[in-house]
N, C-alpha and C. Protein backbone atom coordinates (compact mmCIF):
# COMPACT_ATOMS: atom_id res chain seq x y z
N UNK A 1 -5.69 -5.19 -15.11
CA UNK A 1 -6.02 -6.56 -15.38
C UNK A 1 -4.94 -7.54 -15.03
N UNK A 2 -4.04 -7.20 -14.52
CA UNK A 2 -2.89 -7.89 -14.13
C UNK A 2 -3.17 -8.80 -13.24
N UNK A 3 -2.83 -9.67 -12.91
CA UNK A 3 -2.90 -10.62 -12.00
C UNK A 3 -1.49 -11.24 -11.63
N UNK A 4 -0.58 -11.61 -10.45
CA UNK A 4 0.38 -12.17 -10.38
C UNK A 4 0.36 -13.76 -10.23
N UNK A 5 0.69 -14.62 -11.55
CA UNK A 5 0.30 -16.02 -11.70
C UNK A 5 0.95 -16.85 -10.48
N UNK A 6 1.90 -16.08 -9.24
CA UNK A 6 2.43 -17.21 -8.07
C UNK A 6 1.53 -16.57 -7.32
N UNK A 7 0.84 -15.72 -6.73
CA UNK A 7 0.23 -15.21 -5.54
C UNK A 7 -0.61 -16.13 -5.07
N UNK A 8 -1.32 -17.02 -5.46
CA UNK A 8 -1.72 -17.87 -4.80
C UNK A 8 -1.34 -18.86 -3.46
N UNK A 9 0.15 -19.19 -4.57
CA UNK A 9 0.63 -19.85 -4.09
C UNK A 9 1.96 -19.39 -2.85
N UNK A 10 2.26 -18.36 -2.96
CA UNK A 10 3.24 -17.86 -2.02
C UNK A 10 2.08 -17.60 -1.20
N UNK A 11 0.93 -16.44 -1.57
CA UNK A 11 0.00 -15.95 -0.60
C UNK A 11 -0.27 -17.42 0.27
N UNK A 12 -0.58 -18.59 -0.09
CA UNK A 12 -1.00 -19.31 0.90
C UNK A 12 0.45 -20.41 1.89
N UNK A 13 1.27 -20.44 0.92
CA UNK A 13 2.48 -20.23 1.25
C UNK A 13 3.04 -19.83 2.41
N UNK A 14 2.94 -18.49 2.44
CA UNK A 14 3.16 -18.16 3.46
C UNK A 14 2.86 -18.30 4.57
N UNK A 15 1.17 -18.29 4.95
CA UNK A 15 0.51 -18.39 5.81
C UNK A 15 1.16 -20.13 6.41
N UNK A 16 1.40 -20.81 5.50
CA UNK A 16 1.69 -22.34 5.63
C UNK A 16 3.04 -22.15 6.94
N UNK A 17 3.77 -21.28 5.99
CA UNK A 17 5.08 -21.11 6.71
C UNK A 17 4.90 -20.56 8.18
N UNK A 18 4.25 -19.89 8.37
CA UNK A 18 3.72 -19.62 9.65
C UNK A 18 3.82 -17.91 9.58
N UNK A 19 3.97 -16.97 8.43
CA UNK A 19 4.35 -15.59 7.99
C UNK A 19 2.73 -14.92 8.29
N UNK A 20 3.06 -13.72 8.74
CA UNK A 20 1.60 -12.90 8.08
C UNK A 20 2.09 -12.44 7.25
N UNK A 21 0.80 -12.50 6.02
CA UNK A 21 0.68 -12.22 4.61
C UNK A 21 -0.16 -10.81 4.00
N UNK A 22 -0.06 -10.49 3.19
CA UNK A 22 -0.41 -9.52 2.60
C UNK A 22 -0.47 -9.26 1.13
N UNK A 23 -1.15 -8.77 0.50
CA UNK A 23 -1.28 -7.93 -1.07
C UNK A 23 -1.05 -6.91 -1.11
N UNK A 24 -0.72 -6.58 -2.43
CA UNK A 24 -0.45 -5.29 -2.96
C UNK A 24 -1.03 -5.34 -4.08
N UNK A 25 -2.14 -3.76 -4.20
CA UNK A 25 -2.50 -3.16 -5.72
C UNK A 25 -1.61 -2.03 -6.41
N UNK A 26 -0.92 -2.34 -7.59
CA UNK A 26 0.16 -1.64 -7.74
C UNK A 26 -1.20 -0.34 -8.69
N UNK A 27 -1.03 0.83 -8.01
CA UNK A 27 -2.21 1.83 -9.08
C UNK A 27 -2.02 2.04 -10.06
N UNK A 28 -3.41 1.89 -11.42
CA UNK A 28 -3.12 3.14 -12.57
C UNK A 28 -4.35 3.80 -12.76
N UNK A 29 -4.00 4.72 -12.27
CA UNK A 29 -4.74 5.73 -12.08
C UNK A 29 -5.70 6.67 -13.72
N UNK A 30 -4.46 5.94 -14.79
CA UNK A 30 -5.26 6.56 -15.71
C UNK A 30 -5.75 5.56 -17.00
N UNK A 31 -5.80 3.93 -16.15
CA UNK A 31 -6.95 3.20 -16.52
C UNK A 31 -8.25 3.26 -16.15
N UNK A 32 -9.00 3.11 -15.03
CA UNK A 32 -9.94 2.79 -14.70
C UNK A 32 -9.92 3.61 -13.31
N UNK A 33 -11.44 3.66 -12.90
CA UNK A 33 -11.43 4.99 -11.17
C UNK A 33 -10.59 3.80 -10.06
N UNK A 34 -11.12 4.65 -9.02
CA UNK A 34 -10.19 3.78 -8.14
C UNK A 34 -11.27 2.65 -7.66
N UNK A 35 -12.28 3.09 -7.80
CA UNK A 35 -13.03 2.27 -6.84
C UNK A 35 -13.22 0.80 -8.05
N UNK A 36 -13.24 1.16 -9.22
CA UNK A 36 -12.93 0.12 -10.13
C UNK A 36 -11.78 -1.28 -9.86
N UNK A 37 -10.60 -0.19 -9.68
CA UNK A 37 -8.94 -1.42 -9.57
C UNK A 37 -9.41 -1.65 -7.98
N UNK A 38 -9.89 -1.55 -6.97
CA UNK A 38 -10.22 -1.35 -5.86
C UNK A 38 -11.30 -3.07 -5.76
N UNK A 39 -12.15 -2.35 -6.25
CA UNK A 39 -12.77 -3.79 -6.49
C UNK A 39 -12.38 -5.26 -6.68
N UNK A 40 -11.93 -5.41 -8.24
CA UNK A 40 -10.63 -6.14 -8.90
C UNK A 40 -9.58 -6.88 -7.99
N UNK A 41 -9.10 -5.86 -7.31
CA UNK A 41 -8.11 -5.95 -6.28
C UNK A 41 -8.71 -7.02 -5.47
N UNK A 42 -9.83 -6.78 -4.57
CA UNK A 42 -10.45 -7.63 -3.97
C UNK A 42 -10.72 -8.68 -4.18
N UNK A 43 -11.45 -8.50 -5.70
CA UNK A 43 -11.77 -10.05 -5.88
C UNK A 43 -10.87 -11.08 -6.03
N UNK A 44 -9.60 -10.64 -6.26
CA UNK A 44 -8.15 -11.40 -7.13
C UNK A 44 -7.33 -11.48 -5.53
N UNK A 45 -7.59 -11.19 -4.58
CA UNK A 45 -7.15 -11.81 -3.24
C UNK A 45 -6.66 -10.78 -2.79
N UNK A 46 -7.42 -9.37 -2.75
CA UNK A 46 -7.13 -8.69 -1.94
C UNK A 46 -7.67 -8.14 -0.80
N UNK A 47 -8.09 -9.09 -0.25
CA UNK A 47 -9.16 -9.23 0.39
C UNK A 47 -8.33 -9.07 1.63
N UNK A 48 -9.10 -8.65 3.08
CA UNK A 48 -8.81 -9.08 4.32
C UNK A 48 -9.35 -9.79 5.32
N UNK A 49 -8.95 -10.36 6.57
CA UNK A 49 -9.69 -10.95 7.21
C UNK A 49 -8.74 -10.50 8.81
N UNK A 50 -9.64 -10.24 9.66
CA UNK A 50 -8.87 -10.04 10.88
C UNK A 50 -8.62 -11.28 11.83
N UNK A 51 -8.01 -12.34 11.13
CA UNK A 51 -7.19 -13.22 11.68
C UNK A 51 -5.78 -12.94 12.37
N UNK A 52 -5.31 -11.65 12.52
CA UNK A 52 -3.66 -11.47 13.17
C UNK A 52 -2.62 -12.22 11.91
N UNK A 53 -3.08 -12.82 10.97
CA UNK A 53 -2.33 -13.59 10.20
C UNK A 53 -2.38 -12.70 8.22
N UNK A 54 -3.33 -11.94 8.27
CA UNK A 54 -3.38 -11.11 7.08
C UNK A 54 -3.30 -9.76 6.98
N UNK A 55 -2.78 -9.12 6.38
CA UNK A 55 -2.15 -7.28 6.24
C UNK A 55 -3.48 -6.99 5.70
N UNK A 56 -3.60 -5.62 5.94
CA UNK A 56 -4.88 -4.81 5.76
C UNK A 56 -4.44 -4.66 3.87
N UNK A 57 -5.28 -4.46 3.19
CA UNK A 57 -5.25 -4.41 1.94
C UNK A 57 -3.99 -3.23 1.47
N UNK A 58 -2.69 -3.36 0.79
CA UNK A 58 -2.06 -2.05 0.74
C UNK A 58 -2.47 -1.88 -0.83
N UNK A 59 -2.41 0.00 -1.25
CA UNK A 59 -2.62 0.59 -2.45
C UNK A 59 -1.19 0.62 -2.26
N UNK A 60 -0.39 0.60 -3.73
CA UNK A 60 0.61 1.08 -4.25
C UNK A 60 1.00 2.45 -5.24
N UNK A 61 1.25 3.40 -4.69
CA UNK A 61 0.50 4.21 -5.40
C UNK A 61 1.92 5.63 -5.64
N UNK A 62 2.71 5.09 -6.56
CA UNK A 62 4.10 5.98 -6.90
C UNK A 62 4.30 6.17 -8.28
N UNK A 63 5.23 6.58 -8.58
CA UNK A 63 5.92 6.94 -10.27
C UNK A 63 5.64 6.25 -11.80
N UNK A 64 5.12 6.01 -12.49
CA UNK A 64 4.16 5.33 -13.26
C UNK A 64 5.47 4.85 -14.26
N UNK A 65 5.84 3.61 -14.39
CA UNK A 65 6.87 3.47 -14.73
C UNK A 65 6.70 3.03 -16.29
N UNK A 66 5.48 3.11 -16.81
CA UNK A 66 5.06 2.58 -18.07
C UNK A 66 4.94 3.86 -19.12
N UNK A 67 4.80 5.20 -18.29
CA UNK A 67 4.92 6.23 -19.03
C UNK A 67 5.51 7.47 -18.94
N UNK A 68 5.75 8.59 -19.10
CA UNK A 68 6.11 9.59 -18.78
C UNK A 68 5.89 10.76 -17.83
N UNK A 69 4.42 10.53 -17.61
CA UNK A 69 3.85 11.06 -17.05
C UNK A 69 3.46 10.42 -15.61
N UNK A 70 4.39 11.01 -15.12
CA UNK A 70 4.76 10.72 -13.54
C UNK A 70 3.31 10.64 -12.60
N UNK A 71 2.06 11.52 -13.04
CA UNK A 71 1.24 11.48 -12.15
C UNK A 71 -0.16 10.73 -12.73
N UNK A 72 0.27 10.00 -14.20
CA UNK A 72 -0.62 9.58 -14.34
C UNK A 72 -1.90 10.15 -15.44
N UNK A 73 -1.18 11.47 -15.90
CA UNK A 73 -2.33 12.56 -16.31
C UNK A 73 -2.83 13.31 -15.49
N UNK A 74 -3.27 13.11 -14.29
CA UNK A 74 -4.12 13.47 -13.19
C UNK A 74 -3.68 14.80 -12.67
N UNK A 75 -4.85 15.97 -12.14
CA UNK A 75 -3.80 17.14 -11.47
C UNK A 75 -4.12 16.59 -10.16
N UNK A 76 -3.42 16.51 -9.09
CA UNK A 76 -3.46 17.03 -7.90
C UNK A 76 -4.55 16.85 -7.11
N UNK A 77 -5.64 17.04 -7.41
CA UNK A 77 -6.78 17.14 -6.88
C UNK A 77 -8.16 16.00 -7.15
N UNK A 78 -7.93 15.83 -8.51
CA UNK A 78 -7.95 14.27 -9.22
C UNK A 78 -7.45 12.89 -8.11
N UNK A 79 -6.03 13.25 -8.38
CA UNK A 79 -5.22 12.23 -8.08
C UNK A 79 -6.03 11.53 -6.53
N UNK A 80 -6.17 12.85 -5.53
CA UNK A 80 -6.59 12.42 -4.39
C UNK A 80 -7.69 11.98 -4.36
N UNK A 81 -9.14 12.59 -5.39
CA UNK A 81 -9.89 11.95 -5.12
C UNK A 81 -10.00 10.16 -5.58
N UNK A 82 -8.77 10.00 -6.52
CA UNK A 82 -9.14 8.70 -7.33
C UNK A 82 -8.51 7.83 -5.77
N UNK A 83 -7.24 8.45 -5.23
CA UNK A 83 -7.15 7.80 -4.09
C UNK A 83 -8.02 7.29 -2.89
N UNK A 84 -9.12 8.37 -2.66
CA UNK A 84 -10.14 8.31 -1.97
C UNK A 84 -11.28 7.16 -2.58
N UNK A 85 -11.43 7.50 -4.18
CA UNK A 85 -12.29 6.33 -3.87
C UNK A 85 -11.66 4.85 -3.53
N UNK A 86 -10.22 4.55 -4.27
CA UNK A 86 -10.04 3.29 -3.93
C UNK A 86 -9.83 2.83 -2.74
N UNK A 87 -9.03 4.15 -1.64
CA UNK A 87 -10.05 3.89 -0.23
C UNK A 87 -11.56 3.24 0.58
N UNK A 88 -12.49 4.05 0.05
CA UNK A 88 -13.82 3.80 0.07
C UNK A 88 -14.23 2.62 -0.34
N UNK A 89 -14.18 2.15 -1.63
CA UNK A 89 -14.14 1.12 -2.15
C UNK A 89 -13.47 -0.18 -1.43
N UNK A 90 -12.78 -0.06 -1.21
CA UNK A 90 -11.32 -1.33 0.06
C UNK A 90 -12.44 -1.51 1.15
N UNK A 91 -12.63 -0.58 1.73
CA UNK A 91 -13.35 -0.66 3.10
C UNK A 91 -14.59 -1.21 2.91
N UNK A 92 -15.37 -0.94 1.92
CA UNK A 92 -16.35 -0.87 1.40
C UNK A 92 -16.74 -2.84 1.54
N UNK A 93 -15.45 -2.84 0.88
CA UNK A 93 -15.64 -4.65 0.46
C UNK A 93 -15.07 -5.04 1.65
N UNK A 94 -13.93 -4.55 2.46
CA UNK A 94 -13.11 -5.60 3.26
C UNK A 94 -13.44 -4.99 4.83
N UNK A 95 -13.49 -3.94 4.95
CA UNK A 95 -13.97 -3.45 6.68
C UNK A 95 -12.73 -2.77 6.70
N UNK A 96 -11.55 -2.45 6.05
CA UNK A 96 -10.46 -1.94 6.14
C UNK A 96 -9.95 -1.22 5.14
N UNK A 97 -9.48 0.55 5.25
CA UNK A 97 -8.45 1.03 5.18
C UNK A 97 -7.75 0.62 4.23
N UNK A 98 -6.80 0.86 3.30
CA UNK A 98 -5.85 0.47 2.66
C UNK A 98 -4.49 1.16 3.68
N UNK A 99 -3.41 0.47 3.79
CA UNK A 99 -2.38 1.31 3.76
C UNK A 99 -1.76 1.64 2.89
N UNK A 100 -1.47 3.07 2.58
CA UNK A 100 -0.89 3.07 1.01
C UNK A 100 0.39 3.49 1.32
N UNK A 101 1.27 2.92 0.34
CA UNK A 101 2.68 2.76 0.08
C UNK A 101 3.16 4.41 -1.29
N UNK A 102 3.71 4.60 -0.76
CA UNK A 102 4.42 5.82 -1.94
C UNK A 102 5.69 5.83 -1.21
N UNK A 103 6.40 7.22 -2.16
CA UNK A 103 7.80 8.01 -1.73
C UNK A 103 6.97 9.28 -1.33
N UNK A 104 7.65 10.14 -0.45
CA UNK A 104 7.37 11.46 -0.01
C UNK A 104 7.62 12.11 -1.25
N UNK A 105 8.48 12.14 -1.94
CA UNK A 105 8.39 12.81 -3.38
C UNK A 105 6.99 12.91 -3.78
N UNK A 106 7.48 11.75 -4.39
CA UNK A 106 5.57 11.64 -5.08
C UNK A 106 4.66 12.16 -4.91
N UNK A 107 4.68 11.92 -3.37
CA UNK A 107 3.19 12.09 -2.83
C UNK A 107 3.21 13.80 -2.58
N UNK A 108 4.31 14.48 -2.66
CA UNK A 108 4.16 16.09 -2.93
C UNK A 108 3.92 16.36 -4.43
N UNK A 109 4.68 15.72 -5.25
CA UNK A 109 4.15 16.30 -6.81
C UNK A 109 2.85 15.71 -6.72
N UNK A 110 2.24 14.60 -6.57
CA UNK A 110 0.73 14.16 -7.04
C UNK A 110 -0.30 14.67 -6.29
N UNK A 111 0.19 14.91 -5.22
CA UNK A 111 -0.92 14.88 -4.81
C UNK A 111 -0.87 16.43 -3.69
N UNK A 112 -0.11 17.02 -4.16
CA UNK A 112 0.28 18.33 -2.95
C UNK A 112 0.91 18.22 -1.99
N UNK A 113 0.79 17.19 -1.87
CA UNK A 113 1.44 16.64 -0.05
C UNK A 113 -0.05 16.34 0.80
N UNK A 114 -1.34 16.23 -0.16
CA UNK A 114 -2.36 16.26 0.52
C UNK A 114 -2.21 15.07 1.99
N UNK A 115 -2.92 15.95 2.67
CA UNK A 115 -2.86 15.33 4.36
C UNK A 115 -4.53 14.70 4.35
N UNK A 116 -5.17 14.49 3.31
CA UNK A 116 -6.52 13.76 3.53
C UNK A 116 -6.35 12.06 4.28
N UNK A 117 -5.26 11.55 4.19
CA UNK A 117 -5.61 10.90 4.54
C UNK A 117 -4.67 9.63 5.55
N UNK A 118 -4.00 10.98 6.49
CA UNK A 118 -2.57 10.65 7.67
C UNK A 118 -3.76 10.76 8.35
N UNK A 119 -4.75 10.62 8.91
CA UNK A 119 -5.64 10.30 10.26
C UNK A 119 -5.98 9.28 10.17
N UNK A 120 -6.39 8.26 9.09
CA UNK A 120 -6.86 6.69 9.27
C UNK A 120 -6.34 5.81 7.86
N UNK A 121 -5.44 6.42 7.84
CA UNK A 121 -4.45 4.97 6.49
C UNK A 121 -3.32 5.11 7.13
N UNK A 122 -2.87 3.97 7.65
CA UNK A 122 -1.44 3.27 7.56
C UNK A 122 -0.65 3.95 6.82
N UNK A 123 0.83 4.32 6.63
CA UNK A 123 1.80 4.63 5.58
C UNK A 123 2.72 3.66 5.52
N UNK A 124 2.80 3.46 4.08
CA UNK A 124 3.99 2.10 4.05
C UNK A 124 5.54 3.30 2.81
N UNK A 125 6.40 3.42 3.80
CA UNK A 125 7.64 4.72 3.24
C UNK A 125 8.10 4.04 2.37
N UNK A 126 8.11 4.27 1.34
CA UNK A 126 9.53 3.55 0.41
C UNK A 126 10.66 4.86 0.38
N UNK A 127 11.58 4.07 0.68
CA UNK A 127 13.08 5.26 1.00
C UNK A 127 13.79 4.21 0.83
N UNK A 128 14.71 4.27 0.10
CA UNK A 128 15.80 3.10 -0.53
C UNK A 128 17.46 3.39 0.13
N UNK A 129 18.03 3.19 0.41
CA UNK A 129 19.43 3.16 0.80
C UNK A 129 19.96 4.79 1.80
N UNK A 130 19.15 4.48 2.81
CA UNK A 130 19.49 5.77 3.93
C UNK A 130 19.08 4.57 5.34
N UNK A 131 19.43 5.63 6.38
CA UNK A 131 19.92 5.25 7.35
C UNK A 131 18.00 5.19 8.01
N UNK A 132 17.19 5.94 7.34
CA UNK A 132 15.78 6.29 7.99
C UNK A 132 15.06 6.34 7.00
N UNK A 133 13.91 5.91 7.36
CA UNK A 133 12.83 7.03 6.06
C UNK A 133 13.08 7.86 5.64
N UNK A 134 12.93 9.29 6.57
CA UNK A 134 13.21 10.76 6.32
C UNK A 134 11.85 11.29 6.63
N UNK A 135 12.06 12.42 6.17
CA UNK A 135 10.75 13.11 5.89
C UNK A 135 9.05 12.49 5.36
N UNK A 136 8.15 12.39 6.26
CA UNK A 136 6.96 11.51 5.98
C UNK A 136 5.81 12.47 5.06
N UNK A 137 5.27 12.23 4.70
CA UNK A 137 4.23 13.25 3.24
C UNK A 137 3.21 13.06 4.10
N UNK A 138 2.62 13.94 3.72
CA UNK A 138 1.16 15.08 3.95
C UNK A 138 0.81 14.56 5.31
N UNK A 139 1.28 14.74 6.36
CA UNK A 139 0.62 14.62 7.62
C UNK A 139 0.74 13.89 8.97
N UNK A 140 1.35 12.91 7.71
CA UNK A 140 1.59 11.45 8.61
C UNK A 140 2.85 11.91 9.73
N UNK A 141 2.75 11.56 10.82
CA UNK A 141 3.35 11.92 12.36
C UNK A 141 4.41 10.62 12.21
N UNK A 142 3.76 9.44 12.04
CA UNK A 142 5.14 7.93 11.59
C UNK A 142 4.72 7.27 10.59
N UNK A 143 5.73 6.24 10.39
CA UNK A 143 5.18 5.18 9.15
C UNK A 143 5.07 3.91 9.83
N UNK A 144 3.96 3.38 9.13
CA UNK A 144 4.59 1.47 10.34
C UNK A 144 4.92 0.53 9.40
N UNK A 145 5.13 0.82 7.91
CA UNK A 145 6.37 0.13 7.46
C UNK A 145 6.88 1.17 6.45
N UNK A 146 8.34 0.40 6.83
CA UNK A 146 9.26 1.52 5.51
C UNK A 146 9.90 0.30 4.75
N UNK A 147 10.01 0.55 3.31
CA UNK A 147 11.01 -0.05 2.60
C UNK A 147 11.83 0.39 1.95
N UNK A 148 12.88 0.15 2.83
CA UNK A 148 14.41 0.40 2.68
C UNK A 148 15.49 -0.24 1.65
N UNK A 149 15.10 -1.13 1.05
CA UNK A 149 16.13 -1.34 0.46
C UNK A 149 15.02 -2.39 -1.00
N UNK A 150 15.85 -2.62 -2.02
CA UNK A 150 15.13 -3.51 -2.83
C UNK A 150 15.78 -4.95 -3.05
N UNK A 151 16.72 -5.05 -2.38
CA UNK A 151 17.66 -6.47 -2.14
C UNK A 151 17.96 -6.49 -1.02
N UNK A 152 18.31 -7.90 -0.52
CA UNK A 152 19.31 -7.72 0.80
C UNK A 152 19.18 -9.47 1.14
N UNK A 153 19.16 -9.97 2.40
CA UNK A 153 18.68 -10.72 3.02
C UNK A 153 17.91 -11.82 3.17
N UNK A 154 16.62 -11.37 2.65
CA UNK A 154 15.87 -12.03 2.04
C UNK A 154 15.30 -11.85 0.29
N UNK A 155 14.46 -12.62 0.20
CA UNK A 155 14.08 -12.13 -1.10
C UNK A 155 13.48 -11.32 -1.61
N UNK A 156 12.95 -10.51 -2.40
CA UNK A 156 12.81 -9.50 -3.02
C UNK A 156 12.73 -8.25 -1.94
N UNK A 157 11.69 -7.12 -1.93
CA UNK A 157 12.09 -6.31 -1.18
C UNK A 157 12.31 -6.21 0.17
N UNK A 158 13.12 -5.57 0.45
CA UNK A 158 13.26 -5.25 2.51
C UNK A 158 12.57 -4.50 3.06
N UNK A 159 11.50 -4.87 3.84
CA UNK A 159 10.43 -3.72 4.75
C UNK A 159 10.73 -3.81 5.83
N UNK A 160 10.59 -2.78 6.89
CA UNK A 160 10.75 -3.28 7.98
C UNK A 160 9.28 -2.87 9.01
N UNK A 161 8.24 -3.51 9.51
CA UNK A 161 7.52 -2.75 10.57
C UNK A 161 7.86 -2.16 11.79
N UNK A 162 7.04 -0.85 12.32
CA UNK A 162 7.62 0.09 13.02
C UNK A 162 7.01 -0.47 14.42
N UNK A 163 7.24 -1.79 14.95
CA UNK A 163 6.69 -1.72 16.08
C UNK A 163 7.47 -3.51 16.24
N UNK A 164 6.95 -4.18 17.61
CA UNK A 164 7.12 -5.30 17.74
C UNK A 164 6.17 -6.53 16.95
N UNK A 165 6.30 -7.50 16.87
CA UNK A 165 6.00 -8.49 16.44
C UNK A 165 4.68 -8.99 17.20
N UNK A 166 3.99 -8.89 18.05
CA UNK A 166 2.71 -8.20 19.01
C UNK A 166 2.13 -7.41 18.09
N UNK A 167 2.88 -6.30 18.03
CA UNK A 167 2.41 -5.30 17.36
C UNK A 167 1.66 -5.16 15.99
N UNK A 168 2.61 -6.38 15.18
CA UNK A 168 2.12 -6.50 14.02
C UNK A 168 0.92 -7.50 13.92
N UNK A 169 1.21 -8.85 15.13
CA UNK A 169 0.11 -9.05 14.94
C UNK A 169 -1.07 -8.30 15.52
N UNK A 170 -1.57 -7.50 16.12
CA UNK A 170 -2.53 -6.77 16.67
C UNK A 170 -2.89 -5.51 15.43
N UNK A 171 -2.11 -5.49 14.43
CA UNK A 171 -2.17 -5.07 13.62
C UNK A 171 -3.08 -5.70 12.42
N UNK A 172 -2.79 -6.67 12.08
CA UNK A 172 -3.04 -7.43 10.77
C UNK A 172 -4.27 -8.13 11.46
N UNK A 173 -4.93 -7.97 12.95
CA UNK A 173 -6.16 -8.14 12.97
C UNK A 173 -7.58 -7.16 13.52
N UNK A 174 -7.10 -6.11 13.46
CA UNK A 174 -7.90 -4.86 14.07
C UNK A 174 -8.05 -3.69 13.15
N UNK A 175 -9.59 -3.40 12.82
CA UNK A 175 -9.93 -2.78 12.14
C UNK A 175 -9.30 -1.26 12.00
């Protein structure tokens, strides 16, 4: 039920500034299914549009920092399908994919290292203070963004995309 009370305004913000923009659904997996926060997500501006100027919808989907239980409750097999639906669900409403964001950790304890879904989701790496990503989870061959650091430069976190600026836009408008 969260909502971020500036997203409006940076989200359009940005676009003002001349930035492509994007959302993030941060997951909890052991509130509601996926296709539930999936929905939600959408309606609260997580929406896409293939203007070259908006990011495909990203899931956030790592270490549950509100409880102990790192995966959420969920075994393994759970976990992926709740991932799958909020997949299904994204596309469902927006014509797009989520790219989902984790650590390679994670995504081996939660989810096996499952490879369901390195053939048509984006990977967004979080790897904090190394020279690379590293090692990519369940399948994925590259990432096309990593975030490397949680300060620096600009303001809040540092991502970087894995391609040219072309790239990204041909990205943020193609299904």
């Amino acid at each position: 039920g969260y909502r971020n009370p500036y997203f409006a305004g940076q989200y359009s913000g940005a676009r003002k500034a001349g930035l492509i923009r994007g959302a993030y659904h941060f997951a909890r997996p052991d509130r509601s299914s996926g296709a539930e926060q999936a929905a939600y997500f959408v309606r609260h501006g997580g929406g896409w549009r293939g203007d070259g100027w908006t990011l495909p919808p990203a899931l956030d989907i790592e270490y549950n920092p509100y409880d102990s239980r790192k995966c959420y409750g969920l075994s393994k097999k759970r976990m992926v399908g709740w991932i799958r639906s909020f997949s299904d669900e994204t596309r469902r409403r927006t014509g797009r994919r989520p790219v989902i964001y984790t650590t390679t950790q994670w995504w081996k304890l939660c989810t096996g290292n499952s490879r369901a879904f390195s053939k048509d989701h984006p990977l967004w790496i979080a790897r904090h203070g190394t020279a690379r990503p590293g090692a990519l989870p369940g399948g994925w061959r590259y990432w096309t963004f990593w975030q490397y650091r949680v300060k620096g430069a600009l303001p809040g976190d540092q991502d970087l995309f894995n391609g040219t600026l072309d790239r990204l836009r041909i990205f943020a408008r193609t299904r």
